[in-house]
C-alpha atoms as a PDB file:
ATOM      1  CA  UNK A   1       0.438 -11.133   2.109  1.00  0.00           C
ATOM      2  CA  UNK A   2       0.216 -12.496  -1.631  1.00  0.00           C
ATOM      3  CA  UNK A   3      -0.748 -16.139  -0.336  1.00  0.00           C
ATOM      4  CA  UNK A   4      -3.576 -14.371   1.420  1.00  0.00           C
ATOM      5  CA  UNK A   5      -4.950 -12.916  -1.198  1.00  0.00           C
ATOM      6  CA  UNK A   6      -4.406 -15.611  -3.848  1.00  0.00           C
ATOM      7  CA  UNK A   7      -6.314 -17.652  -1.450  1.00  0.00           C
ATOM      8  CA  UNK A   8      -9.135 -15.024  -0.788  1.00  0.00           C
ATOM      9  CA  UNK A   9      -9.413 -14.636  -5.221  1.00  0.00           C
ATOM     10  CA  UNK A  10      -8.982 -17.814  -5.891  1.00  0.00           C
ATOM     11  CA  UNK A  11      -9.559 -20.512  -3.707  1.00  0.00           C
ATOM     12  CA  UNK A  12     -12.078 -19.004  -1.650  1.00  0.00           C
ATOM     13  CA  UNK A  13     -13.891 -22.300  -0.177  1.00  0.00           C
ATOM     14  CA  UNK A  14     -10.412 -22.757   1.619  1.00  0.00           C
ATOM     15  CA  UNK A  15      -9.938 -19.082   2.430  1.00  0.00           C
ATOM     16  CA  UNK A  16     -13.229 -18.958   4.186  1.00  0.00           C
ATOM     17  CA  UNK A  17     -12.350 -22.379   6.054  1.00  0.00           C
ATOM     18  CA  UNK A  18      -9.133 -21.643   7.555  1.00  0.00           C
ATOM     19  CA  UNK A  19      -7.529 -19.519   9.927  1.00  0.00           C
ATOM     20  CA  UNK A  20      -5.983 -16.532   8.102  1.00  0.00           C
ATOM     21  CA  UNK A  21      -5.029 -14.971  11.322  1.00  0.00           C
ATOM     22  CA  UNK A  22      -1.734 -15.468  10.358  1.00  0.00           C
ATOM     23  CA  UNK A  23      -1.091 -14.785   6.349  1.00  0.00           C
ATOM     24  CA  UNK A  24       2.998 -15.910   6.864  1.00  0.00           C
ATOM     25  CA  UNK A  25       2.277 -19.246   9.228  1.00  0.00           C
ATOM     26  CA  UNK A  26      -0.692 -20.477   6.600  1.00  0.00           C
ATOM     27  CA  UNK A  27       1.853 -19.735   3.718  1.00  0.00           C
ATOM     28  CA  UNK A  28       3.969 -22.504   5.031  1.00  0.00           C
ATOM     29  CA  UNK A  29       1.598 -24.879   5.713  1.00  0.00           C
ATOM     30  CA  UNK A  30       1.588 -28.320   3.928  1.00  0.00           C
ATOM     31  CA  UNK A  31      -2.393 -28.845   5.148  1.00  0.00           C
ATOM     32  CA  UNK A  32      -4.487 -26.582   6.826  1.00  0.00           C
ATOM     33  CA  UNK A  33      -7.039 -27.690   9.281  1.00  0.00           C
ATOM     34  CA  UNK A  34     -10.698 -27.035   8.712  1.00  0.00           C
ATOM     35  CA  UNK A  35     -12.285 -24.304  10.692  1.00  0.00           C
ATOM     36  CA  UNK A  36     -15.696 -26.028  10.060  1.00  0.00           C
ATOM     37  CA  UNK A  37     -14.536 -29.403  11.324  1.00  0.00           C
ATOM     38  CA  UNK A  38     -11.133 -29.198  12.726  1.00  0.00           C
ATOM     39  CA  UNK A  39     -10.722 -32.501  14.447  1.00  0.00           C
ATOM     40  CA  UNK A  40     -11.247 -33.846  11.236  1.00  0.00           C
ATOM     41  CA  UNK A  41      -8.120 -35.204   9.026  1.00  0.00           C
ATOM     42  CA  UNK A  42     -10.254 -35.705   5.926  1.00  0.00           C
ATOM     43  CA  UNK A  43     -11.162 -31.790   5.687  1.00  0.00           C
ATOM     44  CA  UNK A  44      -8.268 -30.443   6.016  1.00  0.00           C
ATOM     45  CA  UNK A  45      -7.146 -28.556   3.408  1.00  0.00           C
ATOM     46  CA  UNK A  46      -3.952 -29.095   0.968  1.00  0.00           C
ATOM     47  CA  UNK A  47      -2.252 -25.987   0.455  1.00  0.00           C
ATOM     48  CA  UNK A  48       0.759 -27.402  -0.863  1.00  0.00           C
ATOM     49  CA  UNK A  49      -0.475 -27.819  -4.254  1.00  0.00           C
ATOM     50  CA  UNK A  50      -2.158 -24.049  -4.041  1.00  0.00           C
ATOM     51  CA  UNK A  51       0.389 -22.053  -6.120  1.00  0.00           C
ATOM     52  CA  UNK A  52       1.005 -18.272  -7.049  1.00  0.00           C
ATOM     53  CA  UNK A  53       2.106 -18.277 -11.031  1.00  0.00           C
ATOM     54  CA  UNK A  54       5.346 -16.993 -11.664  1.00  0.00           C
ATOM     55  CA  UNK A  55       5.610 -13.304 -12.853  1.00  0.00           C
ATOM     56  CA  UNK A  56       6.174 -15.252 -15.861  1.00  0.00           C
ATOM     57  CA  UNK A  57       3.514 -17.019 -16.209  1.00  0.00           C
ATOM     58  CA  UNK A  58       1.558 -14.273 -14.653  1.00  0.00           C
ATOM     59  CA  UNK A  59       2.314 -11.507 -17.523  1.00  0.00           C
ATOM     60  CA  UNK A  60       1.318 -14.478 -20.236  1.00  0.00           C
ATOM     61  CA  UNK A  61      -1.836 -15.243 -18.203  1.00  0.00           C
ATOM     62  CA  UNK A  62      -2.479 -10.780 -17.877  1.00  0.00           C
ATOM     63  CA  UNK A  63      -1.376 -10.294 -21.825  1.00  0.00           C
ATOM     64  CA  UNK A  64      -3.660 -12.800 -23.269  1.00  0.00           C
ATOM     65  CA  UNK A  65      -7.043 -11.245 -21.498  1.00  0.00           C
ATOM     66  CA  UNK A  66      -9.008  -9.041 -24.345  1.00  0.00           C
ATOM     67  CA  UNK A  67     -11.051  -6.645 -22.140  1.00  0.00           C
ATOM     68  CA  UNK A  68     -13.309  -6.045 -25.606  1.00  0.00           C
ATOM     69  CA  UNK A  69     -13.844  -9.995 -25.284  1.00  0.00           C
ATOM     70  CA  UNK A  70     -15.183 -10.378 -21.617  1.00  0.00           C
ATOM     71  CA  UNK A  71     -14.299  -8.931 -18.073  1.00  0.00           C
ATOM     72  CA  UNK A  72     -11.331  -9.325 -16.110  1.00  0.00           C
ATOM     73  CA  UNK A  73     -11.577 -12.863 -13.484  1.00  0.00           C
ATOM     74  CA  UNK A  74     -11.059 -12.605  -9.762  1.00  0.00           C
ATOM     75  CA  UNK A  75      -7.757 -14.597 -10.430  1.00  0.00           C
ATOM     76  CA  UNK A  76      -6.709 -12.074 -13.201  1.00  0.00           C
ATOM     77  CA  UNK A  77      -7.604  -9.234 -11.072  1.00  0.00           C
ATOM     78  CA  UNK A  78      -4.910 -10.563  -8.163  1.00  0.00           C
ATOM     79  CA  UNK A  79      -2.789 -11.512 -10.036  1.00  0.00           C
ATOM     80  CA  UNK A  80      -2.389  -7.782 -11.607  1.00  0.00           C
ATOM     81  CA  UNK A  81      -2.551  -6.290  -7.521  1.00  0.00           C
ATOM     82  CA  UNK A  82       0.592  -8.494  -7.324  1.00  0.00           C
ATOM     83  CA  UNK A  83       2.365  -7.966  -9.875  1.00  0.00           C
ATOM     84  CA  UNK A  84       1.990  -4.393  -9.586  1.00  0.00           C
ATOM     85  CA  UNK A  85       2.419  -4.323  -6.061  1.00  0.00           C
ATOM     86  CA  UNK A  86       5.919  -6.409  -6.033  1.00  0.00           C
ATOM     87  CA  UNK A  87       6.928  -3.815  -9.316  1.00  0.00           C
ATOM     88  CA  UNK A  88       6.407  -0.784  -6.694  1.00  0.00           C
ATOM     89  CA  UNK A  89       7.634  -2.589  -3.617  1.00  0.00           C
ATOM     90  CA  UNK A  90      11.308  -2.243  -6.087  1.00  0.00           C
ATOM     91  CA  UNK A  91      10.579   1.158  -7.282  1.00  0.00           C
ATOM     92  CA  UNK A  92      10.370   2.442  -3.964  1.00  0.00           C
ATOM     93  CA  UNK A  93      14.107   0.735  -3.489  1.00  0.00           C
ATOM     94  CA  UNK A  94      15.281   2.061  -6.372  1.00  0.00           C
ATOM     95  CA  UNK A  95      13.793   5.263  -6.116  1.00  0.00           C
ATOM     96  CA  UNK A  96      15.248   5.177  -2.216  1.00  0.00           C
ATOM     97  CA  UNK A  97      18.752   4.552  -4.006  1.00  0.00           C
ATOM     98  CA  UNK A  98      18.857   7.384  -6.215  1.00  0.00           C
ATOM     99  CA  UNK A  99      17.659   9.894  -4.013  1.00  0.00           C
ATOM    100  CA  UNK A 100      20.848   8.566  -1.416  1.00  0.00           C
ATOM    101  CA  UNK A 101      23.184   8.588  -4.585  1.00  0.00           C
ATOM    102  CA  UNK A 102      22.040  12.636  -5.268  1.00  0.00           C
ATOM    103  CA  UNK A 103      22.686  13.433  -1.712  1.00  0.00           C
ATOM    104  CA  UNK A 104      26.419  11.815  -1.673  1.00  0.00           C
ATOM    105  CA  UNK A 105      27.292  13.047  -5.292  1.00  0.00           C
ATOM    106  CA  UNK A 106      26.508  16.296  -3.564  1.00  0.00           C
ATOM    107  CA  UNK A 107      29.785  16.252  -1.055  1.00  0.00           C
ATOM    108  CA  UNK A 108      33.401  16.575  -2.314  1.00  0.00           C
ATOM    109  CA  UNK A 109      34.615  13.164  -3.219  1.00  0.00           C
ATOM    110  CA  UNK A 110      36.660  11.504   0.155  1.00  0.00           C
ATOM    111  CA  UNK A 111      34.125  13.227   2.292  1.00  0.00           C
ATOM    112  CA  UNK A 112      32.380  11.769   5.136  1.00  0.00           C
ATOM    113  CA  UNK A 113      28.831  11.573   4.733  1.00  0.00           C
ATOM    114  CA  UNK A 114      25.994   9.872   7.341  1.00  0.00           C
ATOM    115  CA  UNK A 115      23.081   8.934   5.557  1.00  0.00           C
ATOM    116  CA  UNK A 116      20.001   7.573   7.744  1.00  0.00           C
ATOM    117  CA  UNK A 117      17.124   5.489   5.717  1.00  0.00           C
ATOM    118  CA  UNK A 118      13.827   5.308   7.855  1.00  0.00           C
ATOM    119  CA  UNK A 119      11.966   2.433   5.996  1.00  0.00           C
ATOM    120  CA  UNK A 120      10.754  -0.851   7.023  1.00  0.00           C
ATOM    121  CA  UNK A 121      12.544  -3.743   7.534  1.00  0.00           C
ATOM    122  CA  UNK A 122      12.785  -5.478   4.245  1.00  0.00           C
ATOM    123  CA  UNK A 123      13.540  -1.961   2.855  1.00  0.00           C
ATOM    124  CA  UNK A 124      16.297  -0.909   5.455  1.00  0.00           C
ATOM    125  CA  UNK A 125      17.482  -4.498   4.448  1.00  0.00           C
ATOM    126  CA  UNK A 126      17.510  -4.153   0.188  1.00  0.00           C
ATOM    127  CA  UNK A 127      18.952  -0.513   1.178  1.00  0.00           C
ATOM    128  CA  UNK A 128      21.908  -1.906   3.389  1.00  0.00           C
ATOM    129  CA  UNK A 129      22.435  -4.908   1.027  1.00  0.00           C
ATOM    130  CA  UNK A 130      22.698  -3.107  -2.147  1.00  0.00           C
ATOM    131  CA  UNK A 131      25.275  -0.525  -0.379  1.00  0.00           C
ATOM    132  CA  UNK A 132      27.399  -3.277   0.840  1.00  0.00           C
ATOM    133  CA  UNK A 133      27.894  -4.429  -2.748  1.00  0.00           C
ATOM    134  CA  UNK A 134      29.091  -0.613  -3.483  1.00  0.00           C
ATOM    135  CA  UNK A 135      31.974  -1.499  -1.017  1.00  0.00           C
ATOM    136  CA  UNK A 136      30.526   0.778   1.813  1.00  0.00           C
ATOM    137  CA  UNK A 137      30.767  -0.716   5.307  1.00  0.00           C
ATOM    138  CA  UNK A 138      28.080  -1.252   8.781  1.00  0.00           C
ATOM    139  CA  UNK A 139      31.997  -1.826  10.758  1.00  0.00           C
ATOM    140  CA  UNK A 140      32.220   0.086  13.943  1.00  0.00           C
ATOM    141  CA  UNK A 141      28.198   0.616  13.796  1.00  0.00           C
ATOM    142  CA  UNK A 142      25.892  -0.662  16.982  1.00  0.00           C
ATOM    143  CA  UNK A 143      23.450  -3.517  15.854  1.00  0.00           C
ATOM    144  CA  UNK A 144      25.562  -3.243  11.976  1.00  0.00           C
ATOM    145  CA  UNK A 145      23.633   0.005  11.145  1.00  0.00           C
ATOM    146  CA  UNK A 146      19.992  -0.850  11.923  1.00  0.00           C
ATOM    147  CA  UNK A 147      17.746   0.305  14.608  1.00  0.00           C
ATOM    148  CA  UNK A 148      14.518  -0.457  15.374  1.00  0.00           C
ATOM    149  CA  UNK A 149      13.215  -4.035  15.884  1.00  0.00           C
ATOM    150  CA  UNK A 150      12.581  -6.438  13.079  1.00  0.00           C
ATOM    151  CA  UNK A 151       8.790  -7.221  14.063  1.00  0.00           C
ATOM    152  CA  UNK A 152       6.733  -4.797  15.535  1.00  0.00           C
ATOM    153  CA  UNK A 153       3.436  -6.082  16.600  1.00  0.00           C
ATOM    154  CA  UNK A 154       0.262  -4.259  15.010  1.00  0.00           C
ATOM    155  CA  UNK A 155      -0.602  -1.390  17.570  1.00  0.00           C
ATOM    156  CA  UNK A 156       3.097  -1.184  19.087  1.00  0.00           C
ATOM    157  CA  UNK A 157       4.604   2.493  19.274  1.00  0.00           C
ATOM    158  CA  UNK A 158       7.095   2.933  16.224  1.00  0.00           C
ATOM    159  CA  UNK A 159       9.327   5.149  18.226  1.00  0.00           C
ATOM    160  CA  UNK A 160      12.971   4.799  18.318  1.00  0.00           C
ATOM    161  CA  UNK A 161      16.010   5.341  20.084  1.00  0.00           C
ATOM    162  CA  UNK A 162      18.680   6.317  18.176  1.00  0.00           C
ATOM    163  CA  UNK A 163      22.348   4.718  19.198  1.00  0.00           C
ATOM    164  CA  UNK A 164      24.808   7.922  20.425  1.00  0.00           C
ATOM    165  CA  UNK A 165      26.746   8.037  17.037  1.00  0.00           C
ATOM    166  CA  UNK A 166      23.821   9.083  15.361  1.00  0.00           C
ATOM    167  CA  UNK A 167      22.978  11.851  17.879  1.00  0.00           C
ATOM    168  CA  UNK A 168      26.880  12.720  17.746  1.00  0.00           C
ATOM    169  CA  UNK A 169      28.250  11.885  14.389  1.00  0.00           C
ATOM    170  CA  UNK A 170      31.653  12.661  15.852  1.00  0.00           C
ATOM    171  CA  UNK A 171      31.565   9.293  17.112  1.00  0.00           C
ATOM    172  CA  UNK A 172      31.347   7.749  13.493  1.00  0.00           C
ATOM    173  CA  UNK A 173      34.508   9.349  12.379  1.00  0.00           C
ATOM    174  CA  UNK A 174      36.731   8.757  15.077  1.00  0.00           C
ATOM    175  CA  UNK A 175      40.213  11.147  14.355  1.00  0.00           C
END
């Protein structure tokens, strides 16, 4: 999680005095109590006003450092991991998009063809979205297309079970 990071870099009195158990429930806190003292209202901490720099202002921040001049800050240093992380978090949609694109311009034009994408959840999601805006359909598919769960909790068995039209595509392409 960005926030988690960004808080470990850069703010790393409050990172070290909060529960970061859970990276997605502290990113939407307004205050965070203090692990030090946490009956106490005055130490909690504000993480309302604790902000991740647009890419924007990110790639202004990155462009101006002069590596001749000094090295790189902790906060410089995240803020690259992010950006670069978010930039290959797309390429790996994109790239998941072409490769899908080969494999249908590969089939006569009218035909049926099944594609299955075994990614992650925000993945699946980009994957299904961006389709949908092609004019391609989930109708007539279990759960509109996906499988799986949405949340899987850390050690839990990745294993699936695959709906019957995927195990007989027959039932897809009803004649």
């Amino acid at each position: 999680d960005y926030f988690e990071a960004w808080l470990r870099e850069c703010h790393p009195d409050v990172y070290d005095d909060v529960d970061i158990s859970d990276p997605a429930a502290l990113r939407d806190l307004d205050l965070a109590p203090s692990e030090r003292r946490p009956n106490s209202k005055k130490h909690r901490h504000n993480l309302r006003d604790i902000k991740i720099p647009s890419c924007e202002r990110a790639f202004g921040e990155l462009s101006a450092f002069d590596p001749d001049q000094r090295v790189s800050t902790r906060r410089e240093r995240v803020l690259a991991k992010i950006l670069v992380d978010a930039y290959q978090l797309c390429i790996v949609d994109v790239a998941a998009i072409l490769k899908t694109t080969e494999v249908i311009l590969r089939h006569p034009e009218g035909s049926q063809v099944v594609i299955v994408v075994y990614a992650g959840d925000a993945h699946s999601r980009i994957q299904a979205e961006f389709w949908k805006l092609q004019g391609l359909s989930n109708k007539g598919l279990p759960k509109k297309g996906m499988v799986g769960k949405d949340d899987f909790e850390e050690f839990e068995p990745r294993g699936l079970n695959l709906p019957s039209c995927f195990r007989n595509l027959a039932e897809l392409f009803p004649k």
